[in-house]
PDB file of N, CA and C in Angstrom:
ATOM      1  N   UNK A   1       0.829  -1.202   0.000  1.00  0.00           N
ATOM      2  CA  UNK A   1       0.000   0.000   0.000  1.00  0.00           C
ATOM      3  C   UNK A   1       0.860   1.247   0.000  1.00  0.00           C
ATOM      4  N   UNK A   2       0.217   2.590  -0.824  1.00  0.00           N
ATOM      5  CA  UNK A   2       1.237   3.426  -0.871  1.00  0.00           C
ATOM      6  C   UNK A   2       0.728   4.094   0.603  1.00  0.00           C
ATOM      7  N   UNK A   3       1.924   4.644   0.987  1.00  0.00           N
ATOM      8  CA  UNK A   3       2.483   5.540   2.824  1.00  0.00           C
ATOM      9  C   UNK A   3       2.033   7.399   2.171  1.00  0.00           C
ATOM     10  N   UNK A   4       1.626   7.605   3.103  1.00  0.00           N
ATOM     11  CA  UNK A   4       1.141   9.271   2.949  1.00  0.00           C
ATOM     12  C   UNK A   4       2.533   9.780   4.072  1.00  0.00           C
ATOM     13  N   UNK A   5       2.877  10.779   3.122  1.00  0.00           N
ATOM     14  CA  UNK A   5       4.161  11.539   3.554  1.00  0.00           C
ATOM     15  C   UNK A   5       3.646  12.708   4.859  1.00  0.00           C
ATOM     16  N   UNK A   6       4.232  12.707   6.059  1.00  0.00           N
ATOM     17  CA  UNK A   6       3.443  12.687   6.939  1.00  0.00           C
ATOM     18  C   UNK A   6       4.046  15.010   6.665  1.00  0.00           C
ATOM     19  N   UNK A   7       2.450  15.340   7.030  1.00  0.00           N
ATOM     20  CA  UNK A   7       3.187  16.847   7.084  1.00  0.00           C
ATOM     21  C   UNK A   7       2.854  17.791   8.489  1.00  0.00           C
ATOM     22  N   UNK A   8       3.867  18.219   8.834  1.00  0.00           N
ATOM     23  CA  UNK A   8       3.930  18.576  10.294  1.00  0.00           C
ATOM     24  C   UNK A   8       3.497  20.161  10.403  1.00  0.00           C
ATOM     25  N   UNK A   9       3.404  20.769   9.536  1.00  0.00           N
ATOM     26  CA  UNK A   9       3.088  22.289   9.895  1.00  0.00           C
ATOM     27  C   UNK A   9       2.504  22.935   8.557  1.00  0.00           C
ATOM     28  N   UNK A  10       1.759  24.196   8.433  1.00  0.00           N
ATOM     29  CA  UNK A  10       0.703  24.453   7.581  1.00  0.00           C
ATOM     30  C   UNK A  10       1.885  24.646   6.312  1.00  0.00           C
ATOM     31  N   UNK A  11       3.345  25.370   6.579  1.00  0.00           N
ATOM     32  CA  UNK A  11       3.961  25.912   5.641  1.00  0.00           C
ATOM     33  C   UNK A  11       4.498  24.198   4.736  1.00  0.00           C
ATOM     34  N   UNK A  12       4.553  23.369   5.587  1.00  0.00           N
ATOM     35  CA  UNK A  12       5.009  21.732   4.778  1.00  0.00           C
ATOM     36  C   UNK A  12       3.943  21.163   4.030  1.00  0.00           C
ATOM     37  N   UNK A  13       2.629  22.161   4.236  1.00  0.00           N
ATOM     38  CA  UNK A  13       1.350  21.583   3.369  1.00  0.00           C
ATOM     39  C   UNK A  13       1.434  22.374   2.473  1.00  0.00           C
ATOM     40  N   UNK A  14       1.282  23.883   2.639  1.00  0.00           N
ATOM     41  CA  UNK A  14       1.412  24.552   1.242  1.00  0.00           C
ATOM     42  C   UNK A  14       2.689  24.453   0.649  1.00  0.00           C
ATOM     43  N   UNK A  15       3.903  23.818   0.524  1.00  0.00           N
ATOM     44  CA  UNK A  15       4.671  23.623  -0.426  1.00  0.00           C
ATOM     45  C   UNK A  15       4.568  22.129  -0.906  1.00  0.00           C
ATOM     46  N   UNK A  16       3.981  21.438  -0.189  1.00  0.00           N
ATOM     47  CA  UNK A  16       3.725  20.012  -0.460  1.00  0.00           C
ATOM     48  C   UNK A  16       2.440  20.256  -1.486  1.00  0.00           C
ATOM     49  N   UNK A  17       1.540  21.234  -1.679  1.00  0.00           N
ATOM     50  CA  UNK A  17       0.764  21.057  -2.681  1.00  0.00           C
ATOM     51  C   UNK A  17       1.116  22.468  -3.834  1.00  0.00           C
ATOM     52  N   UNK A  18       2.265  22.987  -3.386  1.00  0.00           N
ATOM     53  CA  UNK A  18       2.259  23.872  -4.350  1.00  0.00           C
ATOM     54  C   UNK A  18       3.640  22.950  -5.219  1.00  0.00           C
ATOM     55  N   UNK A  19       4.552  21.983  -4.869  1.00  0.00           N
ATOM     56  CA  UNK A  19       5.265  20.932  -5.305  1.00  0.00           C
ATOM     57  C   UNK A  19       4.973  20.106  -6.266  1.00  0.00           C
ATOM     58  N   UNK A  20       3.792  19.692  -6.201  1.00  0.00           N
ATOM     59  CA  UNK A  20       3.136  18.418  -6.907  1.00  0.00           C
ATOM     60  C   UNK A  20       1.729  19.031  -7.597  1.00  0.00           C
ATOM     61  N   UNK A  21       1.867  18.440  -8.974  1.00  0.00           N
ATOM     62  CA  UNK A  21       0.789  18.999 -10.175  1.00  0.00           C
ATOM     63  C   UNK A  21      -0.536  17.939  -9.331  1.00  0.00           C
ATOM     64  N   UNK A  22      -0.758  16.811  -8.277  1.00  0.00           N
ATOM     65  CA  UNK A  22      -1.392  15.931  -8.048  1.00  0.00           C
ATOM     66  C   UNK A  22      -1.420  15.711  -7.238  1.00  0.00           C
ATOM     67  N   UNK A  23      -1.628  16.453  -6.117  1.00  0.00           N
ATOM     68  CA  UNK A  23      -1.451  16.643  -4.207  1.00  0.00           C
ATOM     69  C   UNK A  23      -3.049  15.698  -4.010  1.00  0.00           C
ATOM     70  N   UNK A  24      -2.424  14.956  -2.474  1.00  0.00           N
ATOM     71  CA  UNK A  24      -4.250  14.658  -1.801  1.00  0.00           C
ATOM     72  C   UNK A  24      -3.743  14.267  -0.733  1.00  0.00           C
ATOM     73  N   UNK A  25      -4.745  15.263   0.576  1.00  0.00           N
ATOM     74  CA  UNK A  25      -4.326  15.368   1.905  1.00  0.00           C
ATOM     75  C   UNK A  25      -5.389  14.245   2.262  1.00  0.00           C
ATOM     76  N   UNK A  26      -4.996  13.940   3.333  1.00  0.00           N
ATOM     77  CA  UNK A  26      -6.063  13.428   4.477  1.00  0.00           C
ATOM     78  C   UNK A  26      -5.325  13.569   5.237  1.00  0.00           C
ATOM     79  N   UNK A  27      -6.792  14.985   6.154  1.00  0.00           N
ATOM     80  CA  UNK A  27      -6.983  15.046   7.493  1.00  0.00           C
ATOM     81  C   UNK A  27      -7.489  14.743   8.336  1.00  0.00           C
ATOM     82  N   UNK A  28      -6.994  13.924   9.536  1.00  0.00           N
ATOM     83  CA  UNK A  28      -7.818  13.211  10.273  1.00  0.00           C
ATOM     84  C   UNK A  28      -7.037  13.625  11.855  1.00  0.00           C
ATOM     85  N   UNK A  29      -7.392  13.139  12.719  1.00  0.00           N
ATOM     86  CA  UNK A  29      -7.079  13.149  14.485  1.00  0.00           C
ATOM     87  C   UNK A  29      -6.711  11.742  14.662  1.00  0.00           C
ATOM     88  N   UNK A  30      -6.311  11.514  16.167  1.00  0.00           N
ATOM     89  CA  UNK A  30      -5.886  10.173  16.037  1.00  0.00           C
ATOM     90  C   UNK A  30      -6.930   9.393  16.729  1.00  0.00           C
ATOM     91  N   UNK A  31      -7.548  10.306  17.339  1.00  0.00           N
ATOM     92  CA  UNK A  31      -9.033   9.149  18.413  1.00  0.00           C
ATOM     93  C   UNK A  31     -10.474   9.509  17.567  1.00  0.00           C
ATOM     94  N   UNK A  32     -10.122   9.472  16.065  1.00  0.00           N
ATOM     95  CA  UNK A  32     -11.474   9.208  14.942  1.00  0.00           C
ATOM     96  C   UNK A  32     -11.246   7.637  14.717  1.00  0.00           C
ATOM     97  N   UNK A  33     -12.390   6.878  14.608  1.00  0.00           N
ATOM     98  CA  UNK A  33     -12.255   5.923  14.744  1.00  0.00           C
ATOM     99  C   UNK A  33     -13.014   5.826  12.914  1.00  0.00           C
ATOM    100  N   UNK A  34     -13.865   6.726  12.411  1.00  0.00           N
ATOM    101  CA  UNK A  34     -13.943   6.741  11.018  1.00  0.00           C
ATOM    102  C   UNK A  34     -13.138   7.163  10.794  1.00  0.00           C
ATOM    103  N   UNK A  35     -11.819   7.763  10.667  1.00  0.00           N
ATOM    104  CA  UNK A  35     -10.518   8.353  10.058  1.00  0.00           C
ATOM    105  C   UNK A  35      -9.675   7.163  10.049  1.00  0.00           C
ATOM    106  N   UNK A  36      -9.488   6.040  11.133  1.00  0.00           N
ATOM    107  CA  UNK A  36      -8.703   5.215  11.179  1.00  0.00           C
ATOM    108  C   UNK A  36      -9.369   4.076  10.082  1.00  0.00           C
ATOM    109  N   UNK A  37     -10.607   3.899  10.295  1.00  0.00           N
ATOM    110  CA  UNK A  37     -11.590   3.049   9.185  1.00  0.00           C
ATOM    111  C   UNK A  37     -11.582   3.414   7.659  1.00  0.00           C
ATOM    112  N   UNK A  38     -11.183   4.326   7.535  1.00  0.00           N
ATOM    113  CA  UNK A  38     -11.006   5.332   6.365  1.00  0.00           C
ATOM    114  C   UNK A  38      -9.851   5.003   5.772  1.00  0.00           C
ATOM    115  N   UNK A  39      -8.723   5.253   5.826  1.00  0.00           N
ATOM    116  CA  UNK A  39      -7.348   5.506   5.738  1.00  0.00           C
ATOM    117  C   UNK A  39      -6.943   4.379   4.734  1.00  0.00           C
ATOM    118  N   UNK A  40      -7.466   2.604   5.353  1.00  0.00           N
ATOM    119  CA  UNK A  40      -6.796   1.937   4.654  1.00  0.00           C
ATOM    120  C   UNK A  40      -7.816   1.705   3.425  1.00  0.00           C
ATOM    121  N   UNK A  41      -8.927   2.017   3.483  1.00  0.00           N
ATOM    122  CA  UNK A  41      -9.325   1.940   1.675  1.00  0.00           C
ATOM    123  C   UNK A  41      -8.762   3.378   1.041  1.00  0.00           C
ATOM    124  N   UNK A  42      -8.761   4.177   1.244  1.00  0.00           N
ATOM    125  CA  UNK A  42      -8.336   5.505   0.844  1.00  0.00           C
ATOM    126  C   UNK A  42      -6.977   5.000  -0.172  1.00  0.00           C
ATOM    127  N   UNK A  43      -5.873   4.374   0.838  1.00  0.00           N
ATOM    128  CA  UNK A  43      -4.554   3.707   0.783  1.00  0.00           C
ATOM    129  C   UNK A  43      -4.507   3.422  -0.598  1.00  0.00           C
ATOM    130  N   UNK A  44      -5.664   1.444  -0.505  1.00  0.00           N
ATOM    131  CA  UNK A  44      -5.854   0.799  -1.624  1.00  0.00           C
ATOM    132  C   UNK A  44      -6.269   1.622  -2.825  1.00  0.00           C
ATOM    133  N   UNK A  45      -7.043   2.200  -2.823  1.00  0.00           N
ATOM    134  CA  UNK A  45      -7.532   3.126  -4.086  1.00  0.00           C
ATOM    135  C   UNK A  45      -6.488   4.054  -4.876  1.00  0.00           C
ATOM    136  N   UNK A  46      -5.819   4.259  -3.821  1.00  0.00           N
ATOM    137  CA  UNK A  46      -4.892   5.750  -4.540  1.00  0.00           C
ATOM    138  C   UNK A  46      -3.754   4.353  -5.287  1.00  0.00           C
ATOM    139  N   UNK A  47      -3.652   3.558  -4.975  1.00  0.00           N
ATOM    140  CA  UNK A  47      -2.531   2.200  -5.729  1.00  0.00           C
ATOM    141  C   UNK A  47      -2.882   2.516  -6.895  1.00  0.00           C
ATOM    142  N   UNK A  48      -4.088   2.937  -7.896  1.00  0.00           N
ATOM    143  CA  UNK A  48      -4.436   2.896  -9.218  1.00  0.00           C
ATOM    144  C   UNK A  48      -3.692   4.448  -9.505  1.00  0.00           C
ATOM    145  N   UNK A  49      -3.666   5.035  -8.442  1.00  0.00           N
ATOM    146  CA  UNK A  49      -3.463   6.356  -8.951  1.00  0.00           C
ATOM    147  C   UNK A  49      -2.144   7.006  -8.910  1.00  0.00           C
ATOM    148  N   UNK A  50      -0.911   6.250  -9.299  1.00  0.00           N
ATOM    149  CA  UNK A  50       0.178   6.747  -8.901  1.00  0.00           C
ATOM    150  C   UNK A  50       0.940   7.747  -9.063  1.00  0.00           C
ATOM    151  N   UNK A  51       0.489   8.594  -9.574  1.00  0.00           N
ATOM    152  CA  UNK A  51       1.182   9.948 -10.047  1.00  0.00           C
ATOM    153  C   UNK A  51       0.523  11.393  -9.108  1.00  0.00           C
ATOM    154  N   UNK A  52      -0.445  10.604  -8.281  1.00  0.00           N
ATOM    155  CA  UNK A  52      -0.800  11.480  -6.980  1.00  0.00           C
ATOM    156  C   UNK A  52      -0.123  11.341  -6.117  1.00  0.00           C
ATOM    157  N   UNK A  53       0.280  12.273  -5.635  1.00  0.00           N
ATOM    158  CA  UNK A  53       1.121  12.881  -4.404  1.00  0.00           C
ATOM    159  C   UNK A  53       0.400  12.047  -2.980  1.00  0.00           C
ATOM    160  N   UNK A  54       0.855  11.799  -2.152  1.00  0.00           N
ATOM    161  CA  UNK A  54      -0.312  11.724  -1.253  1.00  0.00           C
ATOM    162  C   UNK A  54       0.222  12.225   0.311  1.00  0.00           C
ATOM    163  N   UNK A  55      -0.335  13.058   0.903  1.00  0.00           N
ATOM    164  CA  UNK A  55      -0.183  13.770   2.569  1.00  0.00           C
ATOM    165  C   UNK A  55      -0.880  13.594   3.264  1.00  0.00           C
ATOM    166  N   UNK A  56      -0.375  13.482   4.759  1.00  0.00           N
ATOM    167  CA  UNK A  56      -1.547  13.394   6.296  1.00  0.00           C
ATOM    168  C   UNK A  56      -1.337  14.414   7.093  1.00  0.00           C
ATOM    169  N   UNK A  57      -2.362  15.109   7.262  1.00  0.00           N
ATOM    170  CA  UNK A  57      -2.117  15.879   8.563  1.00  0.00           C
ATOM    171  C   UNK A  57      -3.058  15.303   9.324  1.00  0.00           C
ATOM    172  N   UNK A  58      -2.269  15.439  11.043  1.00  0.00           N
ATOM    173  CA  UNK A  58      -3.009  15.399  12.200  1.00  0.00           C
ATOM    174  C   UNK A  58      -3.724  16.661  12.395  1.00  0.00           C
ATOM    175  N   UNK A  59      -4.834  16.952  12.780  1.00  0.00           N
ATOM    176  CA  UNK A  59      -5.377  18.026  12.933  1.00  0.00           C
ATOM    177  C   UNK A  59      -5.298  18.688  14.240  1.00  0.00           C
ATOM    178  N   UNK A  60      -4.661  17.906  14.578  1.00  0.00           N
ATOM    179  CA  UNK A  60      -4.611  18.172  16.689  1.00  0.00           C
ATOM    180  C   UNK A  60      -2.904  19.406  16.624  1.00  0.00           C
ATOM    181  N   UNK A  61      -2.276  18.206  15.556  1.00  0.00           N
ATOM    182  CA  UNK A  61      -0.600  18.183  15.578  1.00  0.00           C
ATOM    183  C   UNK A  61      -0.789  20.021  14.757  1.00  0.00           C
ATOM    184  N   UNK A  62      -1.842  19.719  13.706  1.00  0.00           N
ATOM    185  CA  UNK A  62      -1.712  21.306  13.294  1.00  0.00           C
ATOM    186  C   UNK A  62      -3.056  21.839  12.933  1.00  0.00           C
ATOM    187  N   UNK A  63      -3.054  22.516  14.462  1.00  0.00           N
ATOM    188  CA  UNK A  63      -4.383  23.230  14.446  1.00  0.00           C
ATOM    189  C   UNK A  63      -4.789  24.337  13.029  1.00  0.00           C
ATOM    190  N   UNK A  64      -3.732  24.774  12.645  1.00  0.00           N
ATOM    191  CA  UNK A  64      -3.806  25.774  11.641  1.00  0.00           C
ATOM    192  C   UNK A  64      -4.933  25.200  10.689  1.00  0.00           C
ATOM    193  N   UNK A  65      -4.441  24.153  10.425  1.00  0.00           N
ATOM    194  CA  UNK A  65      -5.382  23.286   9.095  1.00  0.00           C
ATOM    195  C   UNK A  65      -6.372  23.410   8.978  1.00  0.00           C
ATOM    196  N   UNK A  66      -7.150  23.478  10.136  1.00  0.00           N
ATOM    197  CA  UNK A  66      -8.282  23.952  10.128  1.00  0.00           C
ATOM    198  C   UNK A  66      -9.153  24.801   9.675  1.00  0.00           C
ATOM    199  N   UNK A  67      -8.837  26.393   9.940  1.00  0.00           N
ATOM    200  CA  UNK A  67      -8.514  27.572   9.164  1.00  0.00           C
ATOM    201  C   UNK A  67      -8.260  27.865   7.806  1.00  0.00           C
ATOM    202  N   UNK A  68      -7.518  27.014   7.612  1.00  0.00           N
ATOM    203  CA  UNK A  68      -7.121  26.856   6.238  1.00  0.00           C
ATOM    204  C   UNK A  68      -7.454  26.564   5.028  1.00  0.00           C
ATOM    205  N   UNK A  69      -8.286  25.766   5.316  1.00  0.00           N
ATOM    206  CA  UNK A  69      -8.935  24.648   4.524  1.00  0.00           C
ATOM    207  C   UNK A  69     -10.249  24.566   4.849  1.00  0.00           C
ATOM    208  N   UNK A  70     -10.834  25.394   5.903  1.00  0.00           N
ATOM    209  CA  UNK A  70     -12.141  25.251   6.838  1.00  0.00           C
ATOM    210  C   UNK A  70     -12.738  23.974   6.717  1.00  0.00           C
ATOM    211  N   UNK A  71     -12.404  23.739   7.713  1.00  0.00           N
ATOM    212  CA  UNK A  71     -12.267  22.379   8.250  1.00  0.00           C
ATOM    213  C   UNK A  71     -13.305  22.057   9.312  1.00  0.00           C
ATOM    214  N   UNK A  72     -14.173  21.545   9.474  1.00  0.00           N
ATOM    215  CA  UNK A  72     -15.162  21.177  10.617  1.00  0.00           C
ATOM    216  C   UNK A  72     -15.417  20.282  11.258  1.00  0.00           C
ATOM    217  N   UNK A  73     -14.710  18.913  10.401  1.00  0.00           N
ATOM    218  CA  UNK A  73     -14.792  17.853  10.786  1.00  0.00           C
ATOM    219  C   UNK A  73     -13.849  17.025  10.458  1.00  0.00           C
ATOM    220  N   UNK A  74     -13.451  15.844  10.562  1.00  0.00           N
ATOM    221  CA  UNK A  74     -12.510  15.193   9.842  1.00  0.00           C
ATOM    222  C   UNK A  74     -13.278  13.217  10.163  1.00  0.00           C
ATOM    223  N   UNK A  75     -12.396  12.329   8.908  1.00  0.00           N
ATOM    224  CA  UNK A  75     -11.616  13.057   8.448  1.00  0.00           C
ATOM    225  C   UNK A  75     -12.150  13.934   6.994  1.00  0.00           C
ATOM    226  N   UNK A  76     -11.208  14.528   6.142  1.00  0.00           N
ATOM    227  CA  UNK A  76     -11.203  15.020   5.045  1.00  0.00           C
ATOM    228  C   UNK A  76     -10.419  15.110   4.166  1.00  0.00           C
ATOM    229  N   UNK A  77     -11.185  14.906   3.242  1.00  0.00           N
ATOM    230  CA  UNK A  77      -9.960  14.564   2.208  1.00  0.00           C
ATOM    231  C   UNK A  77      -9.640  15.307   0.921  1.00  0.00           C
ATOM    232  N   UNK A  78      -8.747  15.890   0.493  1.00  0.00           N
ATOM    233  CA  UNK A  78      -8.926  17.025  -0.426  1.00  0.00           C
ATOM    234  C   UNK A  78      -7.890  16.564  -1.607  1.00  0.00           C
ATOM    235  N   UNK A  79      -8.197  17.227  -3.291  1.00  0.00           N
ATOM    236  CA  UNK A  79      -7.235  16.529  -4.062  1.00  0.00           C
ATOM    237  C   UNK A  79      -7.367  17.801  -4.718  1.00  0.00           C
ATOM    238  N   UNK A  80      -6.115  18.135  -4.860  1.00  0.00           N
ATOM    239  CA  UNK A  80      -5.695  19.481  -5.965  1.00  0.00           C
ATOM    240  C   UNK A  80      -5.338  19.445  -6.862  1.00  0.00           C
ATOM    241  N   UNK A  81      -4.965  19.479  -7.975  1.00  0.00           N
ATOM    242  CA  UNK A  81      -4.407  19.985  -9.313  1.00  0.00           C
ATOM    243  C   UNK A  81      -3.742  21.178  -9.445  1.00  0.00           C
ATOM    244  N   UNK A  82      -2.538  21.364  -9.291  1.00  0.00           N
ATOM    245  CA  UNK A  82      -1.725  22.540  -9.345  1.00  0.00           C
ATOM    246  C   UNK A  82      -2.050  23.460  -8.903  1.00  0.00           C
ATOM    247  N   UNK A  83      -2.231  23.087  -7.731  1.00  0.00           N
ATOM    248  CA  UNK A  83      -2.775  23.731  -6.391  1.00  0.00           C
ATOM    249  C   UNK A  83      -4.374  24.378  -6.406  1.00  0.00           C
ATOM    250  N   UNK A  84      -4.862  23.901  -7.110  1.00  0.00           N
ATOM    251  CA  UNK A  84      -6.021  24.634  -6.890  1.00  0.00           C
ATOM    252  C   UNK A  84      -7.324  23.188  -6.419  1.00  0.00           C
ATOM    253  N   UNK A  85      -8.034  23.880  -5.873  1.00  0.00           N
ATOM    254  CA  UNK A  85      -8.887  22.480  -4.676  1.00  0.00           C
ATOM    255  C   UNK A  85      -9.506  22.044  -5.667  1.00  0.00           C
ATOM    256  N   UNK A  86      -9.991  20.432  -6.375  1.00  0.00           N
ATOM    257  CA  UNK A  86     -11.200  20.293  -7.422  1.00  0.00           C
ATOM    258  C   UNK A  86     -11.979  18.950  -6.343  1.00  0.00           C
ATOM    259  N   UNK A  87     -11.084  18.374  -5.395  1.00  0.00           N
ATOM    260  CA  UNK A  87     -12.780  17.728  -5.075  1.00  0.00           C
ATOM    261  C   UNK A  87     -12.544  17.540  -3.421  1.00  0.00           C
ATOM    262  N   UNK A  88     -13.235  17.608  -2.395  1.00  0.00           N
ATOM    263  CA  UNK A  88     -13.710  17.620  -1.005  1.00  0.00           C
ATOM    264  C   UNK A  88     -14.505  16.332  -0.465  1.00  0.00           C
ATOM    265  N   UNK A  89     -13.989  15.676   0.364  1.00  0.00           N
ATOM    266  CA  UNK A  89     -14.943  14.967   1.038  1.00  0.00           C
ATOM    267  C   UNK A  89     -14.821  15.103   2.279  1.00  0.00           C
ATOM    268  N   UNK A  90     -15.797  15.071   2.862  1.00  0.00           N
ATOM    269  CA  UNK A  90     -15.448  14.916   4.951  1.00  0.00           C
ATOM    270  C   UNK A  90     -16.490  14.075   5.156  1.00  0.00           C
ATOM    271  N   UNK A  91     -16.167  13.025   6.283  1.00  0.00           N
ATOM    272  CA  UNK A  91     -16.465  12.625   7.691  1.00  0.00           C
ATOM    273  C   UNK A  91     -16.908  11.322   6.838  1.00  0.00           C
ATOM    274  N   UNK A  92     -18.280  11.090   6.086  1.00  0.00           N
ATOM    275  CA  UNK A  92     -18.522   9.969   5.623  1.00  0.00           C
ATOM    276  C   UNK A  92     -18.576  10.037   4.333  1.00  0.00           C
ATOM    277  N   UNK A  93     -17.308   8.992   3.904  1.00  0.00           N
ATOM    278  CA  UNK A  93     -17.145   8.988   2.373  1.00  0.00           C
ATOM    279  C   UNK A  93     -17.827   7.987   1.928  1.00  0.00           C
ATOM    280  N   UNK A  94     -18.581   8.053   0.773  1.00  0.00           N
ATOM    281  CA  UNK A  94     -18.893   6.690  -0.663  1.00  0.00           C
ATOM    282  C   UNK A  94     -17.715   6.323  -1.324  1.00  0.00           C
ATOM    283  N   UNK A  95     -17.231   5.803  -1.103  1.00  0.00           N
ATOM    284  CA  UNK A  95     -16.168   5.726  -1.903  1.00  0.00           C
ATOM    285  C   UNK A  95     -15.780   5.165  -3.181  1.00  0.00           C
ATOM    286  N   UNK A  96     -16.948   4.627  -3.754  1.00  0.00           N
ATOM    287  CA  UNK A  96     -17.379   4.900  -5.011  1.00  0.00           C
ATOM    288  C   UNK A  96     -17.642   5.766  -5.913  1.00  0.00           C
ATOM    289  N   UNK A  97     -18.364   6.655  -4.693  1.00  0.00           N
ATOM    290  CA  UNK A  97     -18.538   8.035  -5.850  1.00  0.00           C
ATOM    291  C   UNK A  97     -17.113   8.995  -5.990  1.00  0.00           C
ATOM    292  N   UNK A  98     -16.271   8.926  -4.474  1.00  0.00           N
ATOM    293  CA  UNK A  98     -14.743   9.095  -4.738  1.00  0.00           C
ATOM    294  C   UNK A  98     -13.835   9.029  -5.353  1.00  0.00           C
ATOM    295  N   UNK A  99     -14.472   7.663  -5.817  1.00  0.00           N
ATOM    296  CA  UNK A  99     -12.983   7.375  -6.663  1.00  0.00           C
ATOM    297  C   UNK A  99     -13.519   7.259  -8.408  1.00  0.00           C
ATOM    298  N   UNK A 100     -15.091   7.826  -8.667  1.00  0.00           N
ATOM    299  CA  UNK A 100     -15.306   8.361  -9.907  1.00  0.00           C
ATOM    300  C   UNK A 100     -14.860   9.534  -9.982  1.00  0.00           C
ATOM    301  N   UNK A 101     -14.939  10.060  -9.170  1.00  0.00           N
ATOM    302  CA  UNK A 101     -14.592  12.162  -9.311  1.00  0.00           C
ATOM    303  C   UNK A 101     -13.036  12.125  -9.741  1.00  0.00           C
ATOM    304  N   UNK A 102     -12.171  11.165  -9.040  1.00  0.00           N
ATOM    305  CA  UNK A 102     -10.538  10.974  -8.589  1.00  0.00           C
ATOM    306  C   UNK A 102     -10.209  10.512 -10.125  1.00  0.00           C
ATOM    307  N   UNK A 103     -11.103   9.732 -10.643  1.00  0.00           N
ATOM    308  CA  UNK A 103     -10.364   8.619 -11.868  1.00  0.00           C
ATOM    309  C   UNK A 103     -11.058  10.058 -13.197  1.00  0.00           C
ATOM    310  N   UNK A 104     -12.008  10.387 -12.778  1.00  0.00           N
ATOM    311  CA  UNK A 104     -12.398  11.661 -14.789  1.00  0.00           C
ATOM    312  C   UNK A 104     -10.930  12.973 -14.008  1.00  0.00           C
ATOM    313  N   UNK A 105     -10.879  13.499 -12.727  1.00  0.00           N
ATOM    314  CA  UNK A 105      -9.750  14.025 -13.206  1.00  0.00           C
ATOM    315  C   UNK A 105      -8.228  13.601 -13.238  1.00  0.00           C
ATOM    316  N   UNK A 106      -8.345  12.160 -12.419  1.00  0.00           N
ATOM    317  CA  UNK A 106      -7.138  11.758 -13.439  1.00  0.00           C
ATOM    318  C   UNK A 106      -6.791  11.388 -14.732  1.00  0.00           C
ATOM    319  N   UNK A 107      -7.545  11.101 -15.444  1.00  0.00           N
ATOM    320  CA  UNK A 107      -7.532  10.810 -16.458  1.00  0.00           C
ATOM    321  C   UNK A 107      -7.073  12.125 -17.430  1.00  0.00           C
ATOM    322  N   UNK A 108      -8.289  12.985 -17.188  1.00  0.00           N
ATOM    323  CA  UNK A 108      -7.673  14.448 -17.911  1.00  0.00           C
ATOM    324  C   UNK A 108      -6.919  14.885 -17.685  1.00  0.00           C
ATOM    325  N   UNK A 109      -5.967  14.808 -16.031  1.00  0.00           N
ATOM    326  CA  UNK A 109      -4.460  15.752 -15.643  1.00  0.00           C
ATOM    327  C   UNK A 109      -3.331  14.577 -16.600  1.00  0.00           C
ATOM    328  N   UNK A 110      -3.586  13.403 -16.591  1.00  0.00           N
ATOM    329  CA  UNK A 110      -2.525  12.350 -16.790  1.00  0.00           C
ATOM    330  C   UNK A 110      -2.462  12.051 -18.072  1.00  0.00           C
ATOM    331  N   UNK A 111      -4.125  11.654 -18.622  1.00  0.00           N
ATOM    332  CA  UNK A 111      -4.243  11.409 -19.998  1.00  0.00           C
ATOM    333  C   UNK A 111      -4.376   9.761 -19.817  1.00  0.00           C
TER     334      UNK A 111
END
């Protein structure tokens, strides 16, 4: 399974998605017990998608994130395209309908 590159402070997120044409965070806490339930299909799925970047923030570890990203709940999961946000999920994902939104714009960023 691919490992999410762990990011410790708001400035290691905005260069981590201003870095990569194919950034995708997940934010989660560590006592979500849907964030921990989450994580390893999230994992499996992104395996098709390898030219996405992939990041974790703790939301505890960086409160900023919150703010940032307005954040209300976690977890959440966000996927950019050269830095700009194109799709959002929080707290309870389909992950079917996830990984249709994930695969039409990969397809068009990748070809």
């Amino acid at each position: 399974m691919r490992e999410f590159k762990e990011l410790s402070s708001i400035q290691s997120v905005d260069d981590f998605i201003k870095a990569n044409k194919l950034s995708f965070l997940y934010i989660s806490r560590p006592n979500c017990s849907v964030c921990h339930g989450l994580l390893p299909q999230v994992q499996a799925l992104m395996e098709k998608y390898p030219k996405i970047k992939l990041g974790h923030i703790d939301a505890e570890a960086v409160e900023e994130v919150a703010g940032r990203f307005s954040i209300f709940t976690v977890p959440v999961l966000l996927l950019f395209v050269e830095g700009k946000e194109y799709v959002r999920e929080a707290r309870m994902v389909h992950m079917d309908l996830f990984e249709e939104k994930i695969k039409k714009i990969y397809e068009n960023v990748v070809g």
